[in-house]
PDB file of N, CA and C in Angstrom:
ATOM      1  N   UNK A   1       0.836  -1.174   0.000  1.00  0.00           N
ATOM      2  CA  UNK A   1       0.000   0.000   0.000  1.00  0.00           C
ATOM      3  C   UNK A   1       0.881   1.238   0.000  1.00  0.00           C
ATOM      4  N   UNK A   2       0.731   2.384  -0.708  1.00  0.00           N
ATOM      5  CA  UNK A   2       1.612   3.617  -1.066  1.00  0.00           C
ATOM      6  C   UNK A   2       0.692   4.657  -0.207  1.00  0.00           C
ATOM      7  N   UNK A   3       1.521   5.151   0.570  1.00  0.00           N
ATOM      8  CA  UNK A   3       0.758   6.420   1.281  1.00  0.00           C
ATOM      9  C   UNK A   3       1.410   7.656   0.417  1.00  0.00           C
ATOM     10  N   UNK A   4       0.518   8.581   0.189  1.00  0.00           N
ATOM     11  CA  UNK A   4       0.521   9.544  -0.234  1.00  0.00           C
ATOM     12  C   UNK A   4       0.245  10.805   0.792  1.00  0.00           C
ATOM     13  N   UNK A   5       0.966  11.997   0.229  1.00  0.00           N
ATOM     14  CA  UNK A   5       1.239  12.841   1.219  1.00  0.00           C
ATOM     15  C   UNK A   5       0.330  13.821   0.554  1.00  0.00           C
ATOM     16  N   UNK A   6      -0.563  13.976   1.527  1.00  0.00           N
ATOM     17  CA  UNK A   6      -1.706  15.144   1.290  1.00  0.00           C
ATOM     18  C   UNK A   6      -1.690  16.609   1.460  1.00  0.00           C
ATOM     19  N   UNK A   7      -1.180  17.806   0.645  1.00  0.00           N
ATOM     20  CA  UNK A   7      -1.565  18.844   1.340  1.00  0.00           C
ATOM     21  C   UNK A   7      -2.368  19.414   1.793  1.00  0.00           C
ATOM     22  N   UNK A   8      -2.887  20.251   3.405  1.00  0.00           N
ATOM     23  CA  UNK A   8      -4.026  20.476   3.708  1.00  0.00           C
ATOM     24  C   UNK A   8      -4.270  21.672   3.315  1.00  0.00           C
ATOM     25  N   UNK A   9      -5.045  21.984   2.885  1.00  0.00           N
ATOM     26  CA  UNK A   9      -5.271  23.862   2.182  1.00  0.00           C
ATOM     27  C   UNK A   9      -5.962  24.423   4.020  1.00  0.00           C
ATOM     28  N   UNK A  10      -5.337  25.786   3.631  1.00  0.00           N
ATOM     29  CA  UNK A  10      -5.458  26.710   4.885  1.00  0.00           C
ATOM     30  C   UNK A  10      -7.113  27.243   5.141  1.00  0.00           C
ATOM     31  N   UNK A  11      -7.710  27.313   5.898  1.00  0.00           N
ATOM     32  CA  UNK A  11      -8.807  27.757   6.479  1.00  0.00           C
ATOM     33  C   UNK A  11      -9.892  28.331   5.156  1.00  0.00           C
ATOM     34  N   UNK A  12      -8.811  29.548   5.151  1.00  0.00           N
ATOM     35  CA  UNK A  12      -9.449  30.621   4.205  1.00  0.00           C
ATOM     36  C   UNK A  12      -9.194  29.689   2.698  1.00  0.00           C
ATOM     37  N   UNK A  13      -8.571  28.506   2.329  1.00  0.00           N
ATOM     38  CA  UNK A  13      -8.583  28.365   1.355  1.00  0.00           C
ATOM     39  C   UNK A  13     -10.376  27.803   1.311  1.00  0.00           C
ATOM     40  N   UNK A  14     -10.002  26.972   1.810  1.00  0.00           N
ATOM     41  CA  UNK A  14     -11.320  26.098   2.271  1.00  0.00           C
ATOM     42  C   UNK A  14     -12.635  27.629   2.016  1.00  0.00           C
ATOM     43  N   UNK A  15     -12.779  28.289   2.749  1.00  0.00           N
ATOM     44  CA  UNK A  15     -13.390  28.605   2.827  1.00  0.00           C
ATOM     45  C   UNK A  15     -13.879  29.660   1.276  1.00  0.00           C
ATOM     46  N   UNK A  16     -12.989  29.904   0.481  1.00  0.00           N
ATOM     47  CA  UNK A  16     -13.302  30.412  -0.687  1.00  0.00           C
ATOM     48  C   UNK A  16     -13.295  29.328  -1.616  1.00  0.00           C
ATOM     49  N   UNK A  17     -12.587  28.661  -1.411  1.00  0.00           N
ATOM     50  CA  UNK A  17     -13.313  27.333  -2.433  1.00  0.00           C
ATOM     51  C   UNK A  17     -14.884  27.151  -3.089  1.00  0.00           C
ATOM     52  N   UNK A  18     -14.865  26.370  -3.871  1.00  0.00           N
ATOM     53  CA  UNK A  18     -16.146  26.759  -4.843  1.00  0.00           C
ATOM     54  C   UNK A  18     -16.932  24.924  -4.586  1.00  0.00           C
ATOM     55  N   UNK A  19     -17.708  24.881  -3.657  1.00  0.00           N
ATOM     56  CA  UNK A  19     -18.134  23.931  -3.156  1.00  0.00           C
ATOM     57  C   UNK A  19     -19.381  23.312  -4.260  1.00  0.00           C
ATOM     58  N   UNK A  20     -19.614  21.868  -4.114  1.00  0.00           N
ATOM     59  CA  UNK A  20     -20.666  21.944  -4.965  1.00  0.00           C
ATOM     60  C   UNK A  20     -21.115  20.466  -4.559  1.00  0.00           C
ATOM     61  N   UNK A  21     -22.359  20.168  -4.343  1.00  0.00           N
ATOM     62  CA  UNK A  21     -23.445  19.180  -4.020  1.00  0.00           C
ATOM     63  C   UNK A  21     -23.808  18.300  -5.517  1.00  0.00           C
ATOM     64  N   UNK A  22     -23.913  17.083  -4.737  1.00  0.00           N
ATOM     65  CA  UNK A  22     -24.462  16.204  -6.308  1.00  0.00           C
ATOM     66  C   UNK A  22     -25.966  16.914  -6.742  1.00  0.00           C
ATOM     67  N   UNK A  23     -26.308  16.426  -7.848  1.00  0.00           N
ATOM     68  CA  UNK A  23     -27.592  16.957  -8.577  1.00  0.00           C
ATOM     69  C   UNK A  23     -28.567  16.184  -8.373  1.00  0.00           C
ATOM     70  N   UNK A  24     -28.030  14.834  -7.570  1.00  0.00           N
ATOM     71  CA  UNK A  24     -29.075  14.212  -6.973  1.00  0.00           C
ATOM     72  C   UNK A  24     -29.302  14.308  -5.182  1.00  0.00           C
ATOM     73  N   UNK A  25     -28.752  15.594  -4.904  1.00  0.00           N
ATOM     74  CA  UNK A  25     -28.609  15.902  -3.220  1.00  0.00           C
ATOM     75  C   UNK A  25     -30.556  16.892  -3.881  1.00  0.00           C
ATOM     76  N   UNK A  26     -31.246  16.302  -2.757  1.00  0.00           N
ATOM     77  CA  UNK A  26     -32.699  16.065  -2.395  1.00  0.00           C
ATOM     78  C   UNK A  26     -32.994  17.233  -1.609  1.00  0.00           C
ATOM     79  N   UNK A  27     -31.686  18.227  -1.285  1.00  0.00           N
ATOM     80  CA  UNK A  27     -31.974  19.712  -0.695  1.00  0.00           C
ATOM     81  C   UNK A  27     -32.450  19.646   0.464  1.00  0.00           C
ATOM     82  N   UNK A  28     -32.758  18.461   1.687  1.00  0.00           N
ATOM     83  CA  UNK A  28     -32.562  18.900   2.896  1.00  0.00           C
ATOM     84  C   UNK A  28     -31.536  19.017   3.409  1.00  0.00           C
ATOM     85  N   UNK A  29     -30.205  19.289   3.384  1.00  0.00           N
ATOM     86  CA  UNK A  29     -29.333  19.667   4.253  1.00  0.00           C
ATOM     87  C   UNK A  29     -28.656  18.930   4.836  1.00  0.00           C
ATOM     88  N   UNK A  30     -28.613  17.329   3.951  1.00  0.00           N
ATOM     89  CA  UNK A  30     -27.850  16.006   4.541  1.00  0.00           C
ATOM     90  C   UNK A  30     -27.232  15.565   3.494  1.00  0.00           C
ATOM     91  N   UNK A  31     -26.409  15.878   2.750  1.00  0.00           N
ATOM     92  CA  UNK A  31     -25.758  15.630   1.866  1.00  0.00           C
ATOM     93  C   UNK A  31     -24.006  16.294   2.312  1.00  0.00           C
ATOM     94  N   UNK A  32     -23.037  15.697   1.303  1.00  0.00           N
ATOM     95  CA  UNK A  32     -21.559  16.539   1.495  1.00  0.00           C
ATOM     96  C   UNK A  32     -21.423  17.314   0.725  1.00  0.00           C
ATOM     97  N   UNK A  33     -20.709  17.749   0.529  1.00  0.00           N
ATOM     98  CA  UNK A  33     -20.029  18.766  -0.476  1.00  0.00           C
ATOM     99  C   UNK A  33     -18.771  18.406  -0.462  1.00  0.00           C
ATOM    100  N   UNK A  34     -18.228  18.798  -1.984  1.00  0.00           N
ATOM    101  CA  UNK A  34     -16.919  18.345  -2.261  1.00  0.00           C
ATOM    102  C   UNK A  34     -16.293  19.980  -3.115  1.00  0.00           C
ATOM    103  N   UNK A  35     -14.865  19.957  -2.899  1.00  0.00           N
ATOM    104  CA  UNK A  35     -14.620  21.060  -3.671  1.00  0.00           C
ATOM    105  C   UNK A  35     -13.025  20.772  -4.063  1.00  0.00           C
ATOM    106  N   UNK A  36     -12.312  21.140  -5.321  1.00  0.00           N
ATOM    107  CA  UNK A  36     -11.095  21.046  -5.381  1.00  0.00           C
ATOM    108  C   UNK A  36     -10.434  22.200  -5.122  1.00  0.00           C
ATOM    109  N   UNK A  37      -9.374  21.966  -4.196  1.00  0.00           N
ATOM    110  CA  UNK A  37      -8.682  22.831  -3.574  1.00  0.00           C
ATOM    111  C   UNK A  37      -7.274  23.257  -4.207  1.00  0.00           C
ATOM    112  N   UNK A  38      -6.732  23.663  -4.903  1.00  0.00           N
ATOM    113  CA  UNK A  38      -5.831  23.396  -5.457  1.00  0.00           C
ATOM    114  C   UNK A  38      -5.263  21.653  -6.001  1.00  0.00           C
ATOM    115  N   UNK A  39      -4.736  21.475  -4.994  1.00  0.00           N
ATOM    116  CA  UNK A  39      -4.524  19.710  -5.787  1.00  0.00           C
ATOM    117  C   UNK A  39      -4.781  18.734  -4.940  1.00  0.00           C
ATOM    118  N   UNK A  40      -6.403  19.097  -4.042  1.00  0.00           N
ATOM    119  CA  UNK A  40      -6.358  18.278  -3.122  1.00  0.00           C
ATOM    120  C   UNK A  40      -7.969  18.171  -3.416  1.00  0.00           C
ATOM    121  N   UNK A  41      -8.588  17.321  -3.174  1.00  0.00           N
ATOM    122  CA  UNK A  41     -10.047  17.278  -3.114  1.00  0.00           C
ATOM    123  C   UNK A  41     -10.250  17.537  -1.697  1.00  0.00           C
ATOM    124  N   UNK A  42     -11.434  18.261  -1.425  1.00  0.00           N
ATOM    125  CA  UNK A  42     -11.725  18.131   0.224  1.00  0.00           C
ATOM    126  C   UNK A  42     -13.378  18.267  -0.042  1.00  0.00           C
ATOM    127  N   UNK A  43     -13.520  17.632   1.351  1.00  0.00           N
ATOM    128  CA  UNK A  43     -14.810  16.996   1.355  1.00  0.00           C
ATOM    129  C   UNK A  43     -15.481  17.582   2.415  1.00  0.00           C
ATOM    130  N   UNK A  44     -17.048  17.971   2.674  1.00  0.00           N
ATOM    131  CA  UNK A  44     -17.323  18.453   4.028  1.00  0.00           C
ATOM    132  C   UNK A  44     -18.897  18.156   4.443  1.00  0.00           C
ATOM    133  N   UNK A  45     -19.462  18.481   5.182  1.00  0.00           N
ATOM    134  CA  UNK A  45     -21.093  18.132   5.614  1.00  0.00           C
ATOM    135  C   UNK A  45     -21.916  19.522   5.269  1.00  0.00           C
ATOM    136  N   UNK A  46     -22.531  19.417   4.943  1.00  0.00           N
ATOM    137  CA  UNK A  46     -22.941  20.219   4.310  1.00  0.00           C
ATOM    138  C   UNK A  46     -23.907  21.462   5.450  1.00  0.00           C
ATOM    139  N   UNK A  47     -24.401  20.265   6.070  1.00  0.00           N
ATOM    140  CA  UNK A  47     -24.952  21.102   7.631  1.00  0.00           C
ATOM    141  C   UNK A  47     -24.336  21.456   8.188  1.00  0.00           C
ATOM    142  N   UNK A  48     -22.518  21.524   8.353  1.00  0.00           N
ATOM    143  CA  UNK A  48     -21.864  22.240   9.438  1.00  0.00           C
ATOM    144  C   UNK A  48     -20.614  22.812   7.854  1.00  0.00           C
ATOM    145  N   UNK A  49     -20.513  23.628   7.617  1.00  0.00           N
ATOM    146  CA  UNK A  49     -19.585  23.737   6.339  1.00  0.00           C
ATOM    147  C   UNK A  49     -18.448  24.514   7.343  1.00  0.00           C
ATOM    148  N   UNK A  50     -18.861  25.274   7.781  1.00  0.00           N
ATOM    149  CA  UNK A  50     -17.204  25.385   9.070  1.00  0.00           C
ATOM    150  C   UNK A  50     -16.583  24.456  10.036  1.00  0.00           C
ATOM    151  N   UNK A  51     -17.074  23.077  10.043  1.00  0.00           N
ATOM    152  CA  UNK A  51     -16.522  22.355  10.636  1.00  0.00           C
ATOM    153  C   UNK A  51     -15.330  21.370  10.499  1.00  0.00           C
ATOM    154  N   UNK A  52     -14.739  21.959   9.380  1.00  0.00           N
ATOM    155  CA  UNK A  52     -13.731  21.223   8.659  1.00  0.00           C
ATOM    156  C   UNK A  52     -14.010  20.265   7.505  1.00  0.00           C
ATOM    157  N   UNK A  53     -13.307  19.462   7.168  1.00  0.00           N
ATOM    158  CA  UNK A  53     -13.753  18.863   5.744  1.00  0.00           C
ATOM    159  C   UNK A  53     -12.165  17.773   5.901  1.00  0.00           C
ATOM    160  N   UNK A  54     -12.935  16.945   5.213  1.00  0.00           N
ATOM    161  CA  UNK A  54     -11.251  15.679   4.853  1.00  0.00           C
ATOM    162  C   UNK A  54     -10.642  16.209   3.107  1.00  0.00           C
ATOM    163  N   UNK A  55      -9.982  15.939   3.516  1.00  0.00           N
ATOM    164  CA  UNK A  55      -9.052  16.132   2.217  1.00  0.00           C
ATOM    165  C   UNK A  55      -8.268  15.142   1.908  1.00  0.00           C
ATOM    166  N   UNK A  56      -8.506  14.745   0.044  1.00  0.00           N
ATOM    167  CA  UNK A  56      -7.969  13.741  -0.803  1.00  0.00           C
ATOM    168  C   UNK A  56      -7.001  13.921  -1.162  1.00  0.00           C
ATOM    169  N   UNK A  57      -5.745  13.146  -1.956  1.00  0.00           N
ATOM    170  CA  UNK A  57      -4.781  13.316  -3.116  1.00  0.00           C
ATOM    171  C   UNK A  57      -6.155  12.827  -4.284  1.00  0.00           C
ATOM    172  N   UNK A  58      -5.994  13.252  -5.477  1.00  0.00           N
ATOM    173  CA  UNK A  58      -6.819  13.156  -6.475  1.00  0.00           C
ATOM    174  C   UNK A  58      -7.053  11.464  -6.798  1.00  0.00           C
ATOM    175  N   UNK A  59      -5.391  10.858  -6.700  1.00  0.00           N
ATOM    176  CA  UNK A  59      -5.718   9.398  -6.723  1.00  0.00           C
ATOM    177  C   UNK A  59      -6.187   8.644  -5.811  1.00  0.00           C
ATOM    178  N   UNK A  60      -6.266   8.873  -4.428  1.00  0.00           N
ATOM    179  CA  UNK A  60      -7.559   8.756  -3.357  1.00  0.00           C
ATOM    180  C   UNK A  60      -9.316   9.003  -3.644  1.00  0.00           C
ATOM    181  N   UNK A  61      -9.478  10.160  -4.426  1.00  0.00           N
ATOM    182  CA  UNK A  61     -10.807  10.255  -4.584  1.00  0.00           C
ATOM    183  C   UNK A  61     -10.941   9.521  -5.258  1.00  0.00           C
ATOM    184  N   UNK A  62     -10.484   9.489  -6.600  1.00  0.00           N
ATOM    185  CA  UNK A  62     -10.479   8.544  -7.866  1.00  0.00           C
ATOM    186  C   UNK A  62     -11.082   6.791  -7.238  1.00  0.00           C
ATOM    187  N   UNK A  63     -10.375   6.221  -6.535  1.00  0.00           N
ATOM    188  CA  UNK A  63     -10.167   5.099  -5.611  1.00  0.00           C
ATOM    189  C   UNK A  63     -11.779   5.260  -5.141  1.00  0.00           C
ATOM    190  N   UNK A  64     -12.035   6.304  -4.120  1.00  0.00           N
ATOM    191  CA  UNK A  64     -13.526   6.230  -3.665  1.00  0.00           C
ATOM    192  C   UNK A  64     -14.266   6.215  -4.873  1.00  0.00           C
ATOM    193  N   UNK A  65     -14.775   6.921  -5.722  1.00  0.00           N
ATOM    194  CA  UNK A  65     -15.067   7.132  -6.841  1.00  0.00           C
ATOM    195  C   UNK A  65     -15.690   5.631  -7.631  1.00  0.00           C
ATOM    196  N   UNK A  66     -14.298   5.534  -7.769  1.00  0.00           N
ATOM    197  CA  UNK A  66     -14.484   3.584  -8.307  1.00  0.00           C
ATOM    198  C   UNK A  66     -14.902   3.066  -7.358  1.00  0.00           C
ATOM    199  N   UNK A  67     -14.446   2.815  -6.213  1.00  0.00           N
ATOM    200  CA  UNK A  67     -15.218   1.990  -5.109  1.00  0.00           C
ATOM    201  C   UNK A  67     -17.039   2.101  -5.001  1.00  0.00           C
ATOM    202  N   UNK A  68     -17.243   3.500  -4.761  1.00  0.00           N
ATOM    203  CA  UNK A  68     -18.567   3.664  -4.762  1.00  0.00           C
ATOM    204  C   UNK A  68     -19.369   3.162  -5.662  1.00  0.00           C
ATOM    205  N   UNK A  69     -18.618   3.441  -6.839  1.00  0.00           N
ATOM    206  CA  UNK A  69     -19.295   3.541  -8.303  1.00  0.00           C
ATOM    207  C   UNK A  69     -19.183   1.548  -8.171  1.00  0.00           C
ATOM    208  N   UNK A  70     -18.980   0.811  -7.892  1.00  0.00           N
ATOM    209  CA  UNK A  70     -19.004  -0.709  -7.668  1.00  0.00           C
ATOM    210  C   UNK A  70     -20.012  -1.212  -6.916  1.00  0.00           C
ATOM    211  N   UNK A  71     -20.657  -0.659  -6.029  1.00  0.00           N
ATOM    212  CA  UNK A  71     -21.569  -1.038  -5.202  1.00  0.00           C
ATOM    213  C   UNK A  71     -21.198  -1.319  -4.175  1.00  0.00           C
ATOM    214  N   UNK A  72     -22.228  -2.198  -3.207  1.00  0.00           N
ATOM    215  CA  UNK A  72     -21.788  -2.766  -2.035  1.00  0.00           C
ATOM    216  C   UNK A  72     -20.764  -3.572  -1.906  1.00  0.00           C
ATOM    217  N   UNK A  73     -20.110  -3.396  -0.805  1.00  0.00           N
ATOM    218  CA  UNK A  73     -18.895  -4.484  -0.624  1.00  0.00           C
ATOM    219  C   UNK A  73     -19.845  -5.974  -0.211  1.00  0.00           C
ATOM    220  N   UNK A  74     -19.522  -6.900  -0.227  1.00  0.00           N
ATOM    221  CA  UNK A  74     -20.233  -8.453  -0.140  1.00  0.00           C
ATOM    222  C   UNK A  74     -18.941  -8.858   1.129  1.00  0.00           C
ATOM    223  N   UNK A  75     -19.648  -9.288   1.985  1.00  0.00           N
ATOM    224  CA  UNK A  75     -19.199 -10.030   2.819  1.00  0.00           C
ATOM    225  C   UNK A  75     -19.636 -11.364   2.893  1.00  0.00           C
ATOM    226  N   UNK A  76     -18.515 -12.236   3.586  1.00  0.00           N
ATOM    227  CA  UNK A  76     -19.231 -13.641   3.230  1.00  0.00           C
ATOM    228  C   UNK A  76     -18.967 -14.063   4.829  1.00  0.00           C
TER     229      UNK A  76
END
């Protein structure tokens, strides 16, 4: 497994960032938001948007991305 070194963008980056909700977020106020930060994806709740947010390397989101986009994991 390769760890990758994430930069965290500063407060105010975050906070001017250009945030944006899927087109299938249903508009009560329970959905994330995702925004690219310079070269980092960061991610946040949409009901608390000052509460910080996680932040990706692009080949991390990519990874969720595909994962999601696969469905459920199957346990046996």
């Amino acid at each position: 497994m390769t760890t990758h070194h994430v930069r965290r963008p500063s407060r105010a980056e975050l906070i001017r960032a250009d945030w944006r909700r899927s087109s299938r977020s249903s508009g009560n106020g329970a959905c994330v938001e995702v925004a690219v930060v310079g070269d980092v994806v960061a991610v946040r709740d949409s009901k608390h948007p000052g509460g910080g947010a996680l932040v990706f390397s692009p080949h991390e989101w990519r990874r969720f991305l595909d994962a999601a986009g696969a469905g459920p994991v199957r346990r046996h």
